[in-house]
Protein backbone atom coordinates (compact mmCIF):
# COMPACT_ATOMS: atom_id res chain seq x y z
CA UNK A 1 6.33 -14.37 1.37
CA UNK A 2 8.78 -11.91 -0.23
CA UNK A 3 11.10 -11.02 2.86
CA UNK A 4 14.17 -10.03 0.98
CA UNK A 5 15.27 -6.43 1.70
CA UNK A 6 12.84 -5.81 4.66
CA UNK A 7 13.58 -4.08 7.57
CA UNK A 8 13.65 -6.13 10.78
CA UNK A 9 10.65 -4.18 11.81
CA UNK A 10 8.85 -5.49 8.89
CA UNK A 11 10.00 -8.66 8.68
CA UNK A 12 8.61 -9.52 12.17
CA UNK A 13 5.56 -8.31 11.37
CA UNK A 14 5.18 -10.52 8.61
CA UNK A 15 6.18 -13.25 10.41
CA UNK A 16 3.66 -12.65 13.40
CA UNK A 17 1.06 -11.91 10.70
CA UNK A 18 1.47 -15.34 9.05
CA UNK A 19 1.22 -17.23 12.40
CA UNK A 20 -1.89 -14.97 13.53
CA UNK A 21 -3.46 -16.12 10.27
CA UNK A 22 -1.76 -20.14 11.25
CA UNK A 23 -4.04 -19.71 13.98
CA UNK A 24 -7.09 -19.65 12.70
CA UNK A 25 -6.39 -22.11 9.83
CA UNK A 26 -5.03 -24.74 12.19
CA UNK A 27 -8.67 -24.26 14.70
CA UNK A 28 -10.32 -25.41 11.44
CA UNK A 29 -7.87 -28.26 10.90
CA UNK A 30 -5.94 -26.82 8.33
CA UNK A 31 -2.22 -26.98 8.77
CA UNK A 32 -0.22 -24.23 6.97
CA UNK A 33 2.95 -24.28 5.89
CA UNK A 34 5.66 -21.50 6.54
CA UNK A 35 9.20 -21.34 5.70
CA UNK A 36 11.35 -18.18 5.69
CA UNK A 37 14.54 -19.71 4.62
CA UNK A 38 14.05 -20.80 1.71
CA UNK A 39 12.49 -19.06 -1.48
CA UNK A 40 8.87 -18.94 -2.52
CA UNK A 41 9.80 -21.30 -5.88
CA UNK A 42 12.14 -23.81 -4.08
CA UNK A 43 9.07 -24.30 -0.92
CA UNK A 44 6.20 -24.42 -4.03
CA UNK A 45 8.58 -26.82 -5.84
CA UNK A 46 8.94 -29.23 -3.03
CA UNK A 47 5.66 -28.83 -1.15
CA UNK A 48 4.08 -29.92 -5.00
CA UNK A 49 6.77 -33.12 -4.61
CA UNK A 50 6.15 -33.95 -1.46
CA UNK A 51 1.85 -33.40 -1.71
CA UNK A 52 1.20 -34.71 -4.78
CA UNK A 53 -1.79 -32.16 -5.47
CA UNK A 54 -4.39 -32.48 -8.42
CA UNK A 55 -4.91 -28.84 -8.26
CA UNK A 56 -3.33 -25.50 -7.55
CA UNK A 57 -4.84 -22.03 -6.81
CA UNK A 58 -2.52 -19.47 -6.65
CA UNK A 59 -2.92 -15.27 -7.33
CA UNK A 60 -3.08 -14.84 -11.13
CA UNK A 61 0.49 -13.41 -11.52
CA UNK A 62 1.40 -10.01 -12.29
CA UNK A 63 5.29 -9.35 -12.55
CA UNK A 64 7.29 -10.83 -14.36
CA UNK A 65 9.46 -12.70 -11.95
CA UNK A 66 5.88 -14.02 -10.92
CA UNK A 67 5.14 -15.07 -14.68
CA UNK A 68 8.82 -17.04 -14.54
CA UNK A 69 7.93 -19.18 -11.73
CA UNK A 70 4.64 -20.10 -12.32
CA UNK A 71 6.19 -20.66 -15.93
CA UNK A 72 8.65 -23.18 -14.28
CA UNK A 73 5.90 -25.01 -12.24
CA UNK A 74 3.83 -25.60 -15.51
CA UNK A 75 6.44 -26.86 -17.20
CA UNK A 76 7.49 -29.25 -14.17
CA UNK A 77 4.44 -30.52 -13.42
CA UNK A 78 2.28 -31.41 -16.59
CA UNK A 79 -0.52 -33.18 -14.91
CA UNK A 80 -0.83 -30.57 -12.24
CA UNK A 81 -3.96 -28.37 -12.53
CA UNK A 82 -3.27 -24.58 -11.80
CA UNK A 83 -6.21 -22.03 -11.25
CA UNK A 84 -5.02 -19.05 -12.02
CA UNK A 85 -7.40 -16.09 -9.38
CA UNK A 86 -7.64 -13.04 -10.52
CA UNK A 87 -6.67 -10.26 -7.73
CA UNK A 88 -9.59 -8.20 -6.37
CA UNK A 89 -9.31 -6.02 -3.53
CA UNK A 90 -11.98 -3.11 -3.31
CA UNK A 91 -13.23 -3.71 -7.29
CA UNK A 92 -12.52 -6.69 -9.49
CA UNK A 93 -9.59 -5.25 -11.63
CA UNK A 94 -9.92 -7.54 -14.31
CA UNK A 95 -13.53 -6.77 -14.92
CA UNK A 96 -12.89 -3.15 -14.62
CA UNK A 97 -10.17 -3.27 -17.16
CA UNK A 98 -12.24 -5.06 -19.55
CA UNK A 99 -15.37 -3.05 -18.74
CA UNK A 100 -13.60 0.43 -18.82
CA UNK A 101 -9.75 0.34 -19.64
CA UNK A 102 -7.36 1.66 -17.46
CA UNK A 103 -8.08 5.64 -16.61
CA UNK A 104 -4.98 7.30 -17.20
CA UNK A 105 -6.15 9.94 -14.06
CA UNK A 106 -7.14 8.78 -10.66
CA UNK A 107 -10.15 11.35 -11.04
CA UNK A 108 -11.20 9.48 -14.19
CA UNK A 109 -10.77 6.18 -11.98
CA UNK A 110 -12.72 7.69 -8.82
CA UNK A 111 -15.87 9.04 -11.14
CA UNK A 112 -16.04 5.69 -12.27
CA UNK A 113 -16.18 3.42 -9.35
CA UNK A 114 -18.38 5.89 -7.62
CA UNK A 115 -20.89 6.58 -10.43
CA UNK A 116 -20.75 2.28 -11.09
CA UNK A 117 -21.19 1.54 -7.18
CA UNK A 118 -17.79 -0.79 -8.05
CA UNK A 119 -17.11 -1.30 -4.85
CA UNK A 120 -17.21 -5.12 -3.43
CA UNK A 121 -18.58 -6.58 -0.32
CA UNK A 122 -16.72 -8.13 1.86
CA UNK A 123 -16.46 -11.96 1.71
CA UNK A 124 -18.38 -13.38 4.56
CA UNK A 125 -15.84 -16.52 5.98
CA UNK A 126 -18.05 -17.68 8.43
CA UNK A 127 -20.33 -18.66 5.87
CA UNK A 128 -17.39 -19.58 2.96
CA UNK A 129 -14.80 -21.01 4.68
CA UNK A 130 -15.27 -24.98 5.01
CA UNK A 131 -14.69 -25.94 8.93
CA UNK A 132 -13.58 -29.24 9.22
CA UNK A 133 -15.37 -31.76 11.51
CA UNK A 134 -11.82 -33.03 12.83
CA UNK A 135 -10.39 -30.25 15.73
CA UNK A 136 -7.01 -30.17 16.39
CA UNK A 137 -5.70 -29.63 19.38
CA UNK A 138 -4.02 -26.28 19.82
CA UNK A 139 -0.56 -26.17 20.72
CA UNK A 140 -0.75 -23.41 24.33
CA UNK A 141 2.08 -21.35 21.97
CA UNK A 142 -0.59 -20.72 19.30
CA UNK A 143 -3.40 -19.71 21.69
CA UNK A 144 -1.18 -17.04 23.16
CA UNK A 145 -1.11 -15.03 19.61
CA UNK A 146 -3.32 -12.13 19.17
CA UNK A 147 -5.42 -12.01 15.95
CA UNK A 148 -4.36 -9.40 14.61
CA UNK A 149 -7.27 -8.99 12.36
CA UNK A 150 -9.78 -8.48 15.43
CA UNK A 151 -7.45 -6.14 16.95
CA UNK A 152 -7.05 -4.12 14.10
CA UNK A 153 -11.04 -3.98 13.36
CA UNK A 154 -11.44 -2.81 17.29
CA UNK A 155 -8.70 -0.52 16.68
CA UNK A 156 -10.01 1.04 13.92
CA UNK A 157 -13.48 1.28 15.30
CA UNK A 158 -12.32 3.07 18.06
CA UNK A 159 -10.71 5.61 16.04
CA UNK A 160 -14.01 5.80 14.42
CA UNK A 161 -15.79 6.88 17.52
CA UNK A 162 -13.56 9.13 18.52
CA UNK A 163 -11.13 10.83 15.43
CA UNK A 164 -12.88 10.22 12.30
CA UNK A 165 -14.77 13.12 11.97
CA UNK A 166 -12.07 15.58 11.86
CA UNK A 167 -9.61 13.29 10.01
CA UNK A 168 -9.47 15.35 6.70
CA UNK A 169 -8.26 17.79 8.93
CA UNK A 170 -5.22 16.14 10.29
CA UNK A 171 -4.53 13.66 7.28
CA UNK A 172 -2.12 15.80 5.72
CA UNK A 173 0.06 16.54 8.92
CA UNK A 174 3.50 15.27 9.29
CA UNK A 175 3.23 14.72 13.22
CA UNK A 176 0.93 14.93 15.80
CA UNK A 177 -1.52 12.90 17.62
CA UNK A 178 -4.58 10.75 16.06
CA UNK A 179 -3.39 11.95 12.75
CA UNK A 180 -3.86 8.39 11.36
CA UNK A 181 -6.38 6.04 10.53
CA UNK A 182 -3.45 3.95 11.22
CA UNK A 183 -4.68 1.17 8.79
CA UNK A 184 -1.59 1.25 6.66
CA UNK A 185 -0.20 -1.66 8.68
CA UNK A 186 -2.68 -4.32 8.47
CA UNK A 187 -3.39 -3.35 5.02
CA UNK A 188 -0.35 -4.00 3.33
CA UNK A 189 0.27 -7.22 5.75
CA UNK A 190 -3.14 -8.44 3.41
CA UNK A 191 -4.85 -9.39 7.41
CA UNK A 192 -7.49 -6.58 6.77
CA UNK A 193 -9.84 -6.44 4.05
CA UNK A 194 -10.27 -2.78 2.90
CA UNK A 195 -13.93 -4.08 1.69
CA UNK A 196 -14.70 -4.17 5.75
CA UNK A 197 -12.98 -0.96 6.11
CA UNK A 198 -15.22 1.04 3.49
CA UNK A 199 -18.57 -1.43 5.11
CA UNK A 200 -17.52 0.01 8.35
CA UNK A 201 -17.03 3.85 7.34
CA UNK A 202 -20.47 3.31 5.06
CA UNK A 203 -22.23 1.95 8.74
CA UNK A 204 -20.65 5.11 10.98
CA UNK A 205 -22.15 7.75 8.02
CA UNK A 206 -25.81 6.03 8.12
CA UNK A 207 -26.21 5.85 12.17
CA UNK A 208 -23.81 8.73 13.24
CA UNK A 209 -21.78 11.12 11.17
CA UNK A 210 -21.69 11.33 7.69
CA UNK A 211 -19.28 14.88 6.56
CA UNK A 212 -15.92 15.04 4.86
CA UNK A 213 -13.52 13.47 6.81
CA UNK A 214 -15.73 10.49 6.39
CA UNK A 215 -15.41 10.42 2.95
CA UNK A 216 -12.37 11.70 2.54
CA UNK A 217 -10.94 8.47 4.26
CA UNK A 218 -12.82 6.23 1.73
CA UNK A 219 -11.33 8.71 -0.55
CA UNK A 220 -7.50 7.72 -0.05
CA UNK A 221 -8.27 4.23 -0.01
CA UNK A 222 -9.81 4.37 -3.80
CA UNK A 223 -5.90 6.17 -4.40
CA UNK A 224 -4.63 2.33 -2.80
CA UNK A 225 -6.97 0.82 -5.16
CA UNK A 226 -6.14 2.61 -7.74
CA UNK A 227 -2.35 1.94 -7.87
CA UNK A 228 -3.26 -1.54 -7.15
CA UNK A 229 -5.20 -1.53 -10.69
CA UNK A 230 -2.04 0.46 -12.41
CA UNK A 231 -0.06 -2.65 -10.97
CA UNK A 232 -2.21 -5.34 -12.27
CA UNK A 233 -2.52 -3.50 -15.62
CA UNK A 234 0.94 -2.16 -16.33
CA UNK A 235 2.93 -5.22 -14.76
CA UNK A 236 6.42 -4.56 -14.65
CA UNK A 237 7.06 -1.58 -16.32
CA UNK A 238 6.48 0.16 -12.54
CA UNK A 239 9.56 -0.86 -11.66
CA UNK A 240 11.07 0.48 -15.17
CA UNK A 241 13.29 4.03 -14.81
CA UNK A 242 11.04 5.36 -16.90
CA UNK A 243 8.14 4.33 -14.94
CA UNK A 244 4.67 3.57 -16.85
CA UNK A 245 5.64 7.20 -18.89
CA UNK A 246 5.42 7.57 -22.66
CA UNK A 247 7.74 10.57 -22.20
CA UNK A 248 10.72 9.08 -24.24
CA UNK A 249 12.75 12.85 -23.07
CA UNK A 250 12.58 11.40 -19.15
CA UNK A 251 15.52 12.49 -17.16
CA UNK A 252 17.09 9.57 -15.55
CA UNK A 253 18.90 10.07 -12.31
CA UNK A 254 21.74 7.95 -10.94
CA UNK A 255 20.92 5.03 -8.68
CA UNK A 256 22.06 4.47 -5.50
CA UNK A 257 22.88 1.07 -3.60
CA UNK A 258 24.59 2.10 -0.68
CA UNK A 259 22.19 3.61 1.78
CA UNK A 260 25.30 5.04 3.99
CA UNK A 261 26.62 7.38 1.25
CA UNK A 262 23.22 9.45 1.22
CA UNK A 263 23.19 12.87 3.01
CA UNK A 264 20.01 14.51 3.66
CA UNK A 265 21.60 18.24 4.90
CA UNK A 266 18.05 19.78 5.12
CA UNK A 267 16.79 20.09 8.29
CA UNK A 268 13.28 18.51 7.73
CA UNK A 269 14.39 16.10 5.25
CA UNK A 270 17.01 14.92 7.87
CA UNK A 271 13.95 15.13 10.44
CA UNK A 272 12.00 12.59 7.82
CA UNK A 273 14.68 9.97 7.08
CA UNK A 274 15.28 9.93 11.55
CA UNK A 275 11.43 9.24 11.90
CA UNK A 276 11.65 7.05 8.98
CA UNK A 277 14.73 4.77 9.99
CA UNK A 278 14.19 4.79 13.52
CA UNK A 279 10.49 3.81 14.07
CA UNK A 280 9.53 2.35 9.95
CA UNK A 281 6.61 5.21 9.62
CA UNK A 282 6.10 8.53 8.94
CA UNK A 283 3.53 10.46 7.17
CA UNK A 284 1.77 10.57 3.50
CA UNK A 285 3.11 14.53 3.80
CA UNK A 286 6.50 13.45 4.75
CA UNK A 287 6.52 11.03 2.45
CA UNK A 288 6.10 13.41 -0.26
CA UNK A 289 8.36 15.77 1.30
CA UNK A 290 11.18 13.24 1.37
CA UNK A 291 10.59 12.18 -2.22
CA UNK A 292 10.08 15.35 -3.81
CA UNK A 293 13.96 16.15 -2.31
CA UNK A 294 15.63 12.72 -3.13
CA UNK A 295 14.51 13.32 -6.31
CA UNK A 296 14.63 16.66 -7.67
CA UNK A 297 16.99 18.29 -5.01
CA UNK A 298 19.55 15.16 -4.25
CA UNK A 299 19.16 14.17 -7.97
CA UNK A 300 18.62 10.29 -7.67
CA UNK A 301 16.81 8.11 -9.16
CA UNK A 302 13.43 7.55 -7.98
CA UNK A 303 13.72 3.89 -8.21
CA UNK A 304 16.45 3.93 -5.80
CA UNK A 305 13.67 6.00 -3.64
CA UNK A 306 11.35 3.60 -3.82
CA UNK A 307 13.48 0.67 -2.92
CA UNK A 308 14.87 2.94 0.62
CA UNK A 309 11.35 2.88 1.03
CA UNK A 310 11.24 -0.57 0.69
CA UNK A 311 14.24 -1.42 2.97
CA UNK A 312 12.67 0.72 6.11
CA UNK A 313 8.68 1.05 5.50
CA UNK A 314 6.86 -1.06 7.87
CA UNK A 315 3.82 -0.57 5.67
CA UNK A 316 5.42 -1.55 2.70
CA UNK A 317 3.09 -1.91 -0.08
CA UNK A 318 4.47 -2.57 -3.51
CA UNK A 319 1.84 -1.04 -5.81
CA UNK A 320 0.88 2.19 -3.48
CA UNK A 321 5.17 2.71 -2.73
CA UNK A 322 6.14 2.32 -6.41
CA UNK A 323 3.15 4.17 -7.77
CA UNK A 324 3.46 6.93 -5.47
CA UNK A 325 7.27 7.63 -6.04
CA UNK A 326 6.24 7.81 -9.92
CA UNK A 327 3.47 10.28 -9.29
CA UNK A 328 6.09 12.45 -7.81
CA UNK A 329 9.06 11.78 -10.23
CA UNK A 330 6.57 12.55 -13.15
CA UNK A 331 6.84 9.31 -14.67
CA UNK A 332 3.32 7.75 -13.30
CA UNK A 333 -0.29 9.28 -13.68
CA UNK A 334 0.50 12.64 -12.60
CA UNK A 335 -1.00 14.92 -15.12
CA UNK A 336 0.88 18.05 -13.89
CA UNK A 337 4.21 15.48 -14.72
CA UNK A 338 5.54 15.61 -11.45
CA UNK A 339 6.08 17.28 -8.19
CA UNK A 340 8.07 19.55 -6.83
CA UNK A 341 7.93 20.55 -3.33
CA UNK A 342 9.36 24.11 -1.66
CA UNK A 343 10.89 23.02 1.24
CA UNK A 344 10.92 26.44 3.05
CA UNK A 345 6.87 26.21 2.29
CA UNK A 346 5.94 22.81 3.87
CA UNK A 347 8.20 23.90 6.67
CA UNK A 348 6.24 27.01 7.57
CA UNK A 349 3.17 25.25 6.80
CA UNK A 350 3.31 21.76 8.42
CA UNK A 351 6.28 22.59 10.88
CA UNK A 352 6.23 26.19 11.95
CA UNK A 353 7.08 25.75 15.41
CA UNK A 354 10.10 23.35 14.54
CA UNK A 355 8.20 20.98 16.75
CA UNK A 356 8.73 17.96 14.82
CA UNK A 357 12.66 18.78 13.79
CA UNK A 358 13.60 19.68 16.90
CA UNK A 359 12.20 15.77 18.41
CA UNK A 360 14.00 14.26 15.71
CA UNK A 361 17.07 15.92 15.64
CA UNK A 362 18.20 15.29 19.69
């Protein structure tokens, strides 16, 4: 499940995710498997040794360390049929590729999935997913976990009720209270469709409030989808230094390994990477913030952003973390070729009251 180089925050939240999801999987007699210890192409190896299967579905691969092991598993196992699915999250990306190319802008992308009502609906499970005739009897461990998909659909209903409808005016705040749609989690743990998310938001504008904030929230999760697509379409040149860029004249910073050496000496920055280490979230704003200064002020390479990211994020999400931190290096889909941001401006504009550096600077 890709755990290397998580924070501890994160990594317990994967692991409680996969056992929330064991849960309902074992109450239809399906047993999962998980293993943490050992890697993803050692437990597929031996669980296709020890199972004998006549057919495989797996996620049609996108990087290339995902090409090499499905690579190996052909080769090792000639009679074994693999199904390659493609990925679809709000659209299907391989029919949109084929139907449209990839947009180059996220404006082209938007127009396009709006205009084409792209957007999927979500899979009904009651009706798809096969429950076995044979129950199991739950171990009193497993009944004790909280499905975390319920809790997050409640929880984000209840936000709808009562913070939706002045979200687009507190989205781009670095602190404060019911900022968040706070589906950032759940999302990039893969236990929340964002196709139920949009249904939901689509059901609140026809029977109670339809106005910007509304959209505005479907809005940012068309950016997710869209850096999903520039993943599936661009493979691994997002992690390349020079990003998915046909700038050959790309300044390429220094990397950085050792988190200890880096000193953030501005006082919001410093304010960011607290929040950041100490609780695993802070803000789209901040995050900006934060990379605009590692990068253009600190003079690093945004790679070496991406992965700090990475190492403390517990919202980690490959595609939207990589393809922001090239938006802002310049080396992404940025038309402008990068951003900038005055420090001494956000800080009179977001924190003018030094609320938020004074908390994280006691």
């Amino acid at each position: 499940m890709g755990l290397r180089n998580l924070s501890n925050k994160r990594f317990e939240l994967k692991k409680y995710s996969a056992v929330s999801l064991s849960h309902k999987l074992i109450d239809k007699n399906i047993f999962p498997i998980i293993n943490i210890d050992k890697s993803f192409e050692n437990v597929l190896n031996y669980q296709i040794k020890s199972l004998k299967p006549d057919k495989l579905l797996i996620r049609e691969p996108i990087y290339d360390n995902e090409i090499k092991i499905l690579n190996k598993i052909e080769n090792s196992f000639k009679s074994l049929e693999i199904v390659k699915i493609p990925l679809q999250s709000l659209i299907n990306h391989k029919e949109f590729i084929e139907s449209y190319g990839f947009p180059e802008t996220f404006s082209k992308f938007r127009k396009i999935v709006e205009k084409n009502n792209l957007i999927l609906n979500p899979i009904d499970t009651k009706k798809n997913f096969i429950d076995f005739k044979v129950r199991s009897n739950l171990n009193k461990e497993y009944e004790r976990i909280v499905d975390i998909e319920k809790f997050s659909i409640k929880d984000f209903i209840n936000y709808l009720k009562k913070h939706v409808k002045s979200y687009k005016e507190t989205r781009d705040q670095i602190h404060g209270q019911n900022i968040s749609s706070q589906l950032s989690v759940p999302l990039s743990l893969g236990i929340l469709s964002p196709r139920r998310i949009v249904k939901l938001i689509n059901e609140y504008e026809k029977n109670v409030l339809s106005n910007q904030s509304t959209y505005w929230l479907k809005f940012e999760l068309l950016w997710r989808e869209y850096f999903k697509l520039l993943g599936f379409y661009h493979g691994s040149r997002i992690f390349n230094p020079k990003g998915i860029s046909q700038n050959e004249n790309v300044i390429q910073h220094p990397e950085v390994y050792d988190w200890s050496k880096l000193e953030f000496k501005d006082d919001l920055v410093f304010s960011i990477n607290e929040q950041l280490v100490k609780t695993g979230y802070i803000t789209n704003r901040a995050r900006q913030i934060f990379a605009s200064y590692f990068i253009n002020n600190l003079k690093l390479s945004w790679l070496s952003g991406a992965r700090y990211f990475k190492s403390y994020l517990m919202d980690y999400d490959t595609e939207t973390n990589y393809g922001n931190w090239m938006y802002i290096a310049g080396v992404g889909t940025d038309p402008r070729g990068g951003r900038v941001f005055n420090l001494e401006k956000q800080k009179n504009v977001y924190d003018p009251n030094m609320e938020y550096r004074k908390k994280w600077q006691i």
